[in-house]
C-alpha atoms as a PDB file:
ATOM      1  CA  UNK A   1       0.484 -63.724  21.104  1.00  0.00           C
ATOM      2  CA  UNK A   2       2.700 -60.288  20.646  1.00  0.00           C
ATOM      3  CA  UNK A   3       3.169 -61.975  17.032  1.00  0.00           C
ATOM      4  CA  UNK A   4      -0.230 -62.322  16.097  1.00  0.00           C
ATOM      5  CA  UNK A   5      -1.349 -58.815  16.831  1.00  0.00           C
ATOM      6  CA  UNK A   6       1.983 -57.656  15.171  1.00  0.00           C
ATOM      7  CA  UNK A   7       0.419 -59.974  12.340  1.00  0.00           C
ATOM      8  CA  UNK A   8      -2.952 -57.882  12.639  1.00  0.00           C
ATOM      9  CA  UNK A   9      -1.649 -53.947  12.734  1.00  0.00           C
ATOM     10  CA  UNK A  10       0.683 -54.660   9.691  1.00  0.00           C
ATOM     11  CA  UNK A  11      -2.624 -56.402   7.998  1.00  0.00           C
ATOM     12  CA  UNK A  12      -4.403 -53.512   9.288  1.00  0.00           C
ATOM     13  CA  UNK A  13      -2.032 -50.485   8.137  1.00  0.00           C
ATOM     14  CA  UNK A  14      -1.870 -52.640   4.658  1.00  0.00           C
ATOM     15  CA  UNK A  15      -5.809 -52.281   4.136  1.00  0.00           C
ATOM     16  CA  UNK A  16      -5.408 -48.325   4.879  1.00  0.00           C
ATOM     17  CA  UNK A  17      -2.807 -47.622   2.461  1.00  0.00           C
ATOM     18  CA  UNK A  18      -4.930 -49.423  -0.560  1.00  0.00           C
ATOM     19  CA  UNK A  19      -7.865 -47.355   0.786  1.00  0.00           C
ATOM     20  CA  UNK A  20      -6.466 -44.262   0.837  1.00  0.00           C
ATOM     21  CA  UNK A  21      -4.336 -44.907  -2.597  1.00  0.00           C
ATOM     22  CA  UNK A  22      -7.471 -45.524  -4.116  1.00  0.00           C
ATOM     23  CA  UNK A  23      -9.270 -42.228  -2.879  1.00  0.00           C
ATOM     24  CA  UNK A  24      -5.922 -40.611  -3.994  1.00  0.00           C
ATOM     25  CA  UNK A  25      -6.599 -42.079  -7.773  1.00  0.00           C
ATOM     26  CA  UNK A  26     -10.129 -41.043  -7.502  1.00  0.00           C
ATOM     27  CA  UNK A  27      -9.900 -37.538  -6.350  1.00  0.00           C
ATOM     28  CA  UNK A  28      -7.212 -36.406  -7.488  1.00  0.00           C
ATOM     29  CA  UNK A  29      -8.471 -37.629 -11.302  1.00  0.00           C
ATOM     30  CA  UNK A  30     -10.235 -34.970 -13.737  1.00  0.00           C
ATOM     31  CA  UNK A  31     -13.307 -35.595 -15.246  1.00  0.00           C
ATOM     32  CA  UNK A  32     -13.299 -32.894 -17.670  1.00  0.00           C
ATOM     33  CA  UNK A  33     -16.045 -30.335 -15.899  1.00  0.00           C
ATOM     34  CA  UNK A  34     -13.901 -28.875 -13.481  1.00  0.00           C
ATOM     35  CA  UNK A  35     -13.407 -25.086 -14.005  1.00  0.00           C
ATOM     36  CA  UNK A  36     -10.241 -23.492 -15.524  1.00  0.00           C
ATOM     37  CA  UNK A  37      -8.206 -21.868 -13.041  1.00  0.00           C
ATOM     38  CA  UNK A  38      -8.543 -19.161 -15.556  1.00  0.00           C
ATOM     39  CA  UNK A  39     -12.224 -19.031 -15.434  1.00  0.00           C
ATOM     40  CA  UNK A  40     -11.804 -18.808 -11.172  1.00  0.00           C
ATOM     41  CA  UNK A  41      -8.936 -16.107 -11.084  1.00  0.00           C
ATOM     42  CA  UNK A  42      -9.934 -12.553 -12.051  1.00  0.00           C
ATOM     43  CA  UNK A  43      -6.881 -10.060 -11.733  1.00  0.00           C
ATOM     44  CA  UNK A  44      -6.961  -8.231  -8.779  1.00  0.00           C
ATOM     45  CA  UNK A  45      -6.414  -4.850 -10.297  1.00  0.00           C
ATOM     46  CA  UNK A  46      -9.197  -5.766 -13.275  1.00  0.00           C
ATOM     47  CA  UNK A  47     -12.013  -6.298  -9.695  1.00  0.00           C
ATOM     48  CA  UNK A  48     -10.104  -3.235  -7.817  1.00  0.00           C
ATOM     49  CA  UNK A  49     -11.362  -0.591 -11.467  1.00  0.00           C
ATOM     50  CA  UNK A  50     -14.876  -2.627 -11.664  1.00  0.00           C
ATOM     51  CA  UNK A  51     -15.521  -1.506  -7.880  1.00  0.00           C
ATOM     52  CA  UNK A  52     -14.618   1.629  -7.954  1.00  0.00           C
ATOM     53  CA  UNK A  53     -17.100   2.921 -10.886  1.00  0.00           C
ATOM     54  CA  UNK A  54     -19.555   4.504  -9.336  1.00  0.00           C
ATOM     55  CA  UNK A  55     -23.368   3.142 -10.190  1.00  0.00           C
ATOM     56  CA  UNK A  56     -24.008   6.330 -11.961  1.00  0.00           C
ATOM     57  CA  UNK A  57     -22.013   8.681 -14.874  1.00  0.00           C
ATOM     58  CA  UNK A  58     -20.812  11.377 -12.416  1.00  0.00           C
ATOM     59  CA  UNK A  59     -22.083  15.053 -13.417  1.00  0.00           C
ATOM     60  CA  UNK A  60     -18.887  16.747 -12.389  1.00  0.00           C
ATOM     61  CA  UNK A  61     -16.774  17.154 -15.502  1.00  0.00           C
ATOM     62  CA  UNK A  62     -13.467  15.942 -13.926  1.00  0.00           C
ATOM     63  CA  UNK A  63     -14.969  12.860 -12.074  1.00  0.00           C
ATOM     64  CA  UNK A  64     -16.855  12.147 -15.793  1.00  0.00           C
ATOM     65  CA  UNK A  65     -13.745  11.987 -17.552  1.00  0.00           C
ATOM     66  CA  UNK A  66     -12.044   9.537 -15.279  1.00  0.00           C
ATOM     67  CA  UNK A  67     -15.302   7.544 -15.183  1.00  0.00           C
ATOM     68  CA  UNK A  68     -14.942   7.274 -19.316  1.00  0.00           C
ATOM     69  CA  UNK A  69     -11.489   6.995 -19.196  1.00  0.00           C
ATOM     70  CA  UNK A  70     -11.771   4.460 -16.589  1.00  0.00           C
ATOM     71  CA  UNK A  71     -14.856   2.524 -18.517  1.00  0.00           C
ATOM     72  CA  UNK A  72     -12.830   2.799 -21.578  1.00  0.00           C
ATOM     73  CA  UNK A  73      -9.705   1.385 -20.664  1.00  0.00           C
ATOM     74  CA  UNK A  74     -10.375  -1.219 -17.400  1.00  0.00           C
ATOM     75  CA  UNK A  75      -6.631  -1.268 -16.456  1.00  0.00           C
ATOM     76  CA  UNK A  76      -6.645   2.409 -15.889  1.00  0.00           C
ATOM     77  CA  UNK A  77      -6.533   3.220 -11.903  1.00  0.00           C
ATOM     78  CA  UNK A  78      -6.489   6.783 -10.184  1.00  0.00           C
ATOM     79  CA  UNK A  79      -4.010   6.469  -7.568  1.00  0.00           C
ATOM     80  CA  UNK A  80      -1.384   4.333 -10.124  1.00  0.00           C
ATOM     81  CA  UNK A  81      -1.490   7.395 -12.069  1.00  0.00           C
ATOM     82  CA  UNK A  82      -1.373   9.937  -9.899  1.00  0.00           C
ATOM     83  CA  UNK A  83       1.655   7.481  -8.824  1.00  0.00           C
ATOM     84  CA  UNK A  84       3.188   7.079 -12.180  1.00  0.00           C
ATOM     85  CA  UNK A  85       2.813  10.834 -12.694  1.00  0.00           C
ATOM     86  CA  UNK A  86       4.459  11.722  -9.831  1.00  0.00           C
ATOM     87  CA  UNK A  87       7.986   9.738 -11.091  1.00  0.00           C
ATOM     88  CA  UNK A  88       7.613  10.802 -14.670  1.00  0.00           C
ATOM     89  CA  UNK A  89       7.749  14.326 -12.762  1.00  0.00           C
ATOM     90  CA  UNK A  90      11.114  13.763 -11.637  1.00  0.00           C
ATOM     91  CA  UNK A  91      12.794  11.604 -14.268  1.00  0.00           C
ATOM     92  CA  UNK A  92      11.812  14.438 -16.448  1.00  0.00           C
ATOM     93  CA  UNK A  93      13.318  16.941 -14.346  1.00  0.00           C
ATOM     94  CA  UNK A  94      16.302  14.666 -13.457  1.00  0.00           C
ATOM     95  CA  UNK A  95      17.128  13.987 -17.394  1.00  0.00           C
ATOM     96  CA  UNK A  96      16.483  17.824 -18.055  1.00  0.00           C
ATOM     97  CA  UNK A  97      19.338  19.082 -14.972  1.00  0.00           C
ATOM     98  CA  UNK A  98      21.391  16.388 -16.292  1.00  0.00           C
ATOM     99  CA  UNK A  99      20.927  17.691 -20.116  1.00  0.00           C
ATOM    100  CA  UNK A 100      20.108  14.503 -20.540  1.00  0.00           C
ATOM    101  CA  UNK A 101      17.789  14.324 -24.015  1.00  0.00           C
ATOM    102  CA  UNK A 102      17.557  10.829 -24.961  1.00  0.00           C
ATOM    103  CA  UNK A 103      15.897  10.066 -21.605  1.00  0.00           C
ATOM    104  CA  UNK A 104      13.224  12.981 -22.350  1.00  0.00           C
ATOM    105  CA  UNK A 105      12.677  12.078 -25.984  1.00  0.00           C
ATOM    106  CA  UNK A 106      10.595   8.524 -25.308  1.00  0.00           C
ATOM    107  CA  UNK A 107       8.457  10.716 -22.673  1.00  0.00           C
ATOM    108  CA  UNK A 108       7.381  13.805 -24.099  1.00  0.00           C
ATOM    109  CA  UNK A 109       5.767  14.804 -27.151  1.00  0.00           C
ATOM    110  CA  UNK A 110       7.315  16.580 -30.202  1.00  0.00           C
ATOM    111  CA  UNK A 111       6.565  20.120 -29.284  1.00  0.00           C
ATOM    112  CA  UNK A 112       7.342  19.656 -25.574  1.00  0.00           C
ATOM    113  CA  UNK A 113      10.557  18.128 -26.132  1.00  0.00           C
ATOM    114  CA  UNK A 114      11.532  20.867 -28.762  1.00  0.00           C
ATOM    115  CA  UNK A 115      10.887  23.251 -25.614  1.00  0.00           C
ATOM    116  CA  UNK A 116      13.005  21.607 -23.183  1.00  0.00           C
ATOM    117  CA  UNK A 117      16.048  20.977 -25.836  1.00  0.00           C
ATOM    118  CA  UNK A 118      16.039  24.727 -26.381  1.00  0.00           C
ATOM    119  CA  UNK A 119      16.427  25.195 -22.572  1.00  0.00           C
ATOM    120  CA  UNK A 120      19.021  22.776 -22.447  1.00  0.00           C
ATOM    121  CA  UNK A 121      21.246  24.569 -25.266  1.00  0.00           C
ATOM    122  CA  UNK A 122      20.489  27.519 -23.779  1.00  0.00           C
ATOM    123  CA  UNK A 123      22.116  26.722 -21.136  1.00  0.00           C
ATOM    124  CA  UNK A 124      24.978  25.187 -22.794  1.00  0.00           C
ATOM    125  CA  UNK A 125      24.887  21.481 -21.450  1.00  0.00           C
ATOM    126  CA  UNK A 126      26.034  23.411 -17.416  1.00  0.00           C
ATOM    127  CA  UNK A 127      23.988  21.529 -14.958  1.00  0.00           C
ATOM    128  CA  UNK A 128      20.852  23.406 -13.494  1.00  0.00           C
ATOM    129  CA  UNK A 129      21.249  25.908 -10.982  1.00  0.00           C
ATOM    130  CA  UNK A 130      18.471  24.122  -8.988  1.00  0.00           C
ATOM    131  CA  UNK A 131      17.569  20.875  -8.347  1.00  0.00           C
ATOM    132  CA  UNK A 132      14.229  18.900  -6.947  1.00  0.00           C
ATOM    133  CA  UNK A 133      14.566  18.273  -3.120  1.00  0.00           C
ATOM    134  CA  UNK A 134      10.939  16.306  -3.133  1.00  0.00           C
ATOM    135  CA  UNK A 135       7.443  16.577  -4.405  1.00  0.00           C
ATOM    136  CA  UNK A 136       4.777  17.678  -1.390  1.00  0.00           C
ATOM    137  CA  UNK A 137       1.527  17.127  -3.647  1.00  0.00           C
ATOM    138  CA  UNK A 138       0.399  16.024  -6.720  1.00  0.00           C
ATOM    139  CA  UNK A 139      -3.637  15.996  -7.670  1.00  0.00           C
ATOM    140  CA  UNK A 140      -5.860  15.899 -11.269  1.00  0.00           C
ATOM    141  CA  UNK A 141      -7.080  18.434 -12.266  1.00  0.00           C
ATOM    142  CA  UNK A 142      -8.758  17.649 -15.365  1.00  0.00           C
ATOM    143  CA  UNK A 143      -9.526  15.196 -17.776  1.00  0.00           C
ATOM    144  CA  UNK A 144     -10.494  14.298 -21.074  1.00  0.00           C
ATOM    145  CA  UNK A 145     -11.268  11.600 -23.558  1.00  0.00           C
ATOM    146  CA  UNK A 146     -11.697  12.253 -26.793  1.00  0.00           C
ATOM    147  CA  UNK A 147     -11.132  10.095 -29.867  1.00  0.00           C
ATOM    148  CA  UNK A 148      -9.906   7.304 -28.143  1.00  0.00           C
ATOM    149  CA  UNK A 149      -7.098   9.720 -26.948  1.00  0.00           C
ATOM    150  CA  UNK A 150      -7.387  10.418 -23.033  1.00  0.00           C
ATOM    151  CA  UNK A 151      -5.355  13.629 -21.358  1.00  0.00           C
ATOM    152  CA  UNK A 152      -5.641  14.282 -17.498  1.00  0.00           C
ATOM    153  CA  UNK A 153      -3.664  17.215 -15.885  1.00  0.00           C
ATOM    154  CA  UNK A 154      -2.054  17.020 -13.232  1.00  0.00           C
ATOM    155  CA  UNK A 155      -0.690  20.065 -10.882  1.00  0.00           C
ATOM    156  CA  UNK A 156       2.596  18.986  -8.894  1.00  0.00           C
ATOM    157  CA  UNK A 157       3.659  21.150  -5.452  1.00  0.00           C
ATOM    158  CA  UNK A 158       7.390  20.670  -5.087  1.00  0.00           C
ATOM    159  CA  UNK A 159      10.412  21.988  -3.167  1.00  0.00           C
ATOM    160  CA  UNK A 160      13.763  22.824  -5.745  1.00  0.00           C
ATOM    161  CA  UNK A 161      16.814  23.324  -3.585  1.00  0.00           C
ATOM    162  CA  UNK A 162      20.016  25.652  -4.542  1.00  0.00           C
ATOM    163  CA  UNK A 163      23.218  24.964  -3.185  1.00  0.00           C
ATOM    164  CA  UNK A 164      23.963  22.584  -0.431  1.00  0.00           C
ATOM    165  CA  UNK A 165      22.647  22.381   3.304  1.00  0.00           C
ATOM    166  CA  UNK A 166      26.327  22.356   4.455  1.00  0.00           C
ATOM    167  CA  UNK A 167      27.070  25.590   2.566  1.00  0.00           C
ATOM    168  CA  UNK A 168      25.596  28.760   3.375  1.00  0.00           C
ATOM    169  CA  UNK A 169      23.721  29.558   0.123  1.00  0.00           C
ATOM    170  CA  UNK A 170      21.358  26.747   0.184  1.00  0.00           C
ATOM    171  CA  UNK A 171      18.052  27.825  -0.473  1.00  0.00           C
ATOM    172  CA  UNK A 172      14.740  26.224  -0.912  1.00  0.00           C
ATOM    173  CA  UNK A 173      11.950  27.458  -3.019  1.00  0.00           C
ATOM    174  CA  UNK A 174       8.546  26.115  -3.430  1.00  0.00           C
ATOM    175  CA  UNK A 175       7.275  25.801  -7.273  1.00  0.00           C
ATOM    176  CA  UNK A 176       3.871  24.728  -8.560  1.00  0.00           C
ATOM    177  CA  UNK A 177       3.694  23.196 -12.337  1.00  0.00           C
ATOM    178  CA  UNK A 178       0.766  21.767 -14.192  1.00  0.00           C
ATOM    179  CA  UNK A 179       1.248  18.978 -16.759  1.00  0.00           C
ATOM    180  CA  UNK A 180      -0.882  17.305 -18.759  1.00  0.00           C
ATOM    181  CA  UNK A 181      -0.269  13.935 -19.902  1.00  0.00           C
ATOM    182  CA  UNK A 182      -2.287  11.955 -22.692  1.00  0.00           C
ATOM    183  CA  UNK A 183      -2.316   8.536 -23.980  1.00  0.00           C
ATOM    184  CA  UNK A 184      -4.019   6.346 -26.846  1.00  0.00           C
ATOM    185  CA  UNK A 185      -6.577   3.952 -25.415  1.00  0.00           C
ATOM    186  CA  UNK A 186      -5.863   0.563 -26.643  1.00  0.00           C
ATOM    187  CA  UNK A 187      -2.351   1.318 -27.628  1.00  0.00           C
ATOM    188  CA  UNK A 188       0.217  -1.347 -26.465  1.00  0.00           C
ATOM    189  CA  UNK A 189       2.713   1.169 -24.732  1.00  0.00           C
ATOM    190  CA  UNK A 190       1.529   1.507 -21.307  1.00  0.00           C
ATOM    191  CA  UNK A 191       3.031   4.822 -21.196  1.00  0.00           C
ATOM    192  CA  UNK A 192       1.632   8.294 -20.363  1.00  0.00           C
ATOM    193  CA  UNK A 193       3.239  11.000 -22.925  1.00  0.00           C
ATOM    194  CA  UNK A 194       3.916  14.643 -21.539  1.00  0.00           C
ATOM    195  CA  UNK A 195       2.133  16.835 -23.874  1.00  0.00           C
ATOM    196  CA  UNK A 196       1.770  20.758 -21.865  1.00  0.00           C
ATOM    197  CA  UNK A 197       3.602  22.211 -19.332  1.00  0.00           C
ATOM    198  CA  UNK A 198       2.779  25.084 -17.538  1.00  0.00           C
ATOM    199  CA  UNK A 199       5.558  26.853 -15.618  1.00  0.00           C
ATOM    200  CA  UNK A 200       8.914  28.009 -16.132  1.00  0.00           C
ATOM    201  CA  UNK A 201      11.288  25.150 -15.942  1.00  0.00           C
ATOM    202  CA  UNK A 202      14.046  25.053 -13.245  1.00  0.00           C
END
């Protein structure tokens, strides 16, 4: 008797297996009308711009710009500039302490660069007196678009430090600059160039 339903479970967990091997073939099989997965995944960042366009043109002149810039280019986002400017702010001011040119060169435009090599020679390669101890703000300003060709300034609040905390002629100073960056809508360098500064540099 302990055979015979033996007999039956293995019959039983035979008839299963061919059932559920055959549901396997049939749904996992495509017929040819399901969707893409690149018609079902939109990148995030793409949904993140279209939501934050407001339903109207703004009037303000600032919040306009961005709008155009914005509607312009889709991948362009606020706060990843604002986040982007804020460490081209001190790679630029690193490279410049450090004399160092052919970091600055691939950032900044012609006439900007000319400006900061003078300083540098100026100074005779000696590493600045002062150095960037952190940057407390950083907010737009303005913005344009024009010919394709979008600029948005940006004003920076930071803290440059002399000397060391150990020694006893550390001091800390606080220094605002205004930059304005620009860039060539549908260009295929992501990068923002520095095109004005306003300020004396360190």
């Amino acid at each position: 008797m302990p055979d015979a339903q033996l007999i039956e479970i293995l019959i039983a967990a035979m008839v299963a297996g061919v059932v559920l091997f055959r549901l396997y073939t049939v749904l996992g099989r495509r017929t040819g009308h399901e969707p893409q997965p690149q018609d079902r995944v939109v990148p995030v960042s793409a949904q993140a711009n279209l939501r934050a366009l407001p339903a109207e043109r703004p009037s303000e002149p600032k919040a306009r710009s961005l709008f155009d810039i914005q509607l312009a280019d889709p991948s362009f986002e606020t706060s990843h500039f604002l986040k982007g400017a804020r460490s081209a702010y001190e790679i630029v001011l690193k490279a410049f302490a450090g004399g160092d040119r052919a970091s600055l060169k691939p950032l900044l435009s012609d006439e900007v660069y000319k400006a900061f090599d003078a300083e540098i020679a100026k100074h005779g390669g000696a590493p600045a007196t002062e150095t960037l101890a952190g940057i407390t703000d950083a907010q737009i300003v303005h913005a344009t678009l024009e010919n394709k060709t979008a600029e948005i300034t940006v004003s920076f609040r930071a803290q440059f430090a002399h000397g060391t905390p150990s020694s006893g002629d550390y001091v800390q100073r606080d220094v605002t600059d205004v930059w304005t960056f620009a860039r060539q809508i549908g260009a295929s360098s992501p990068t923002w160039t520095l095109v004005a500064t306003s300020g004396a540099l360190p």
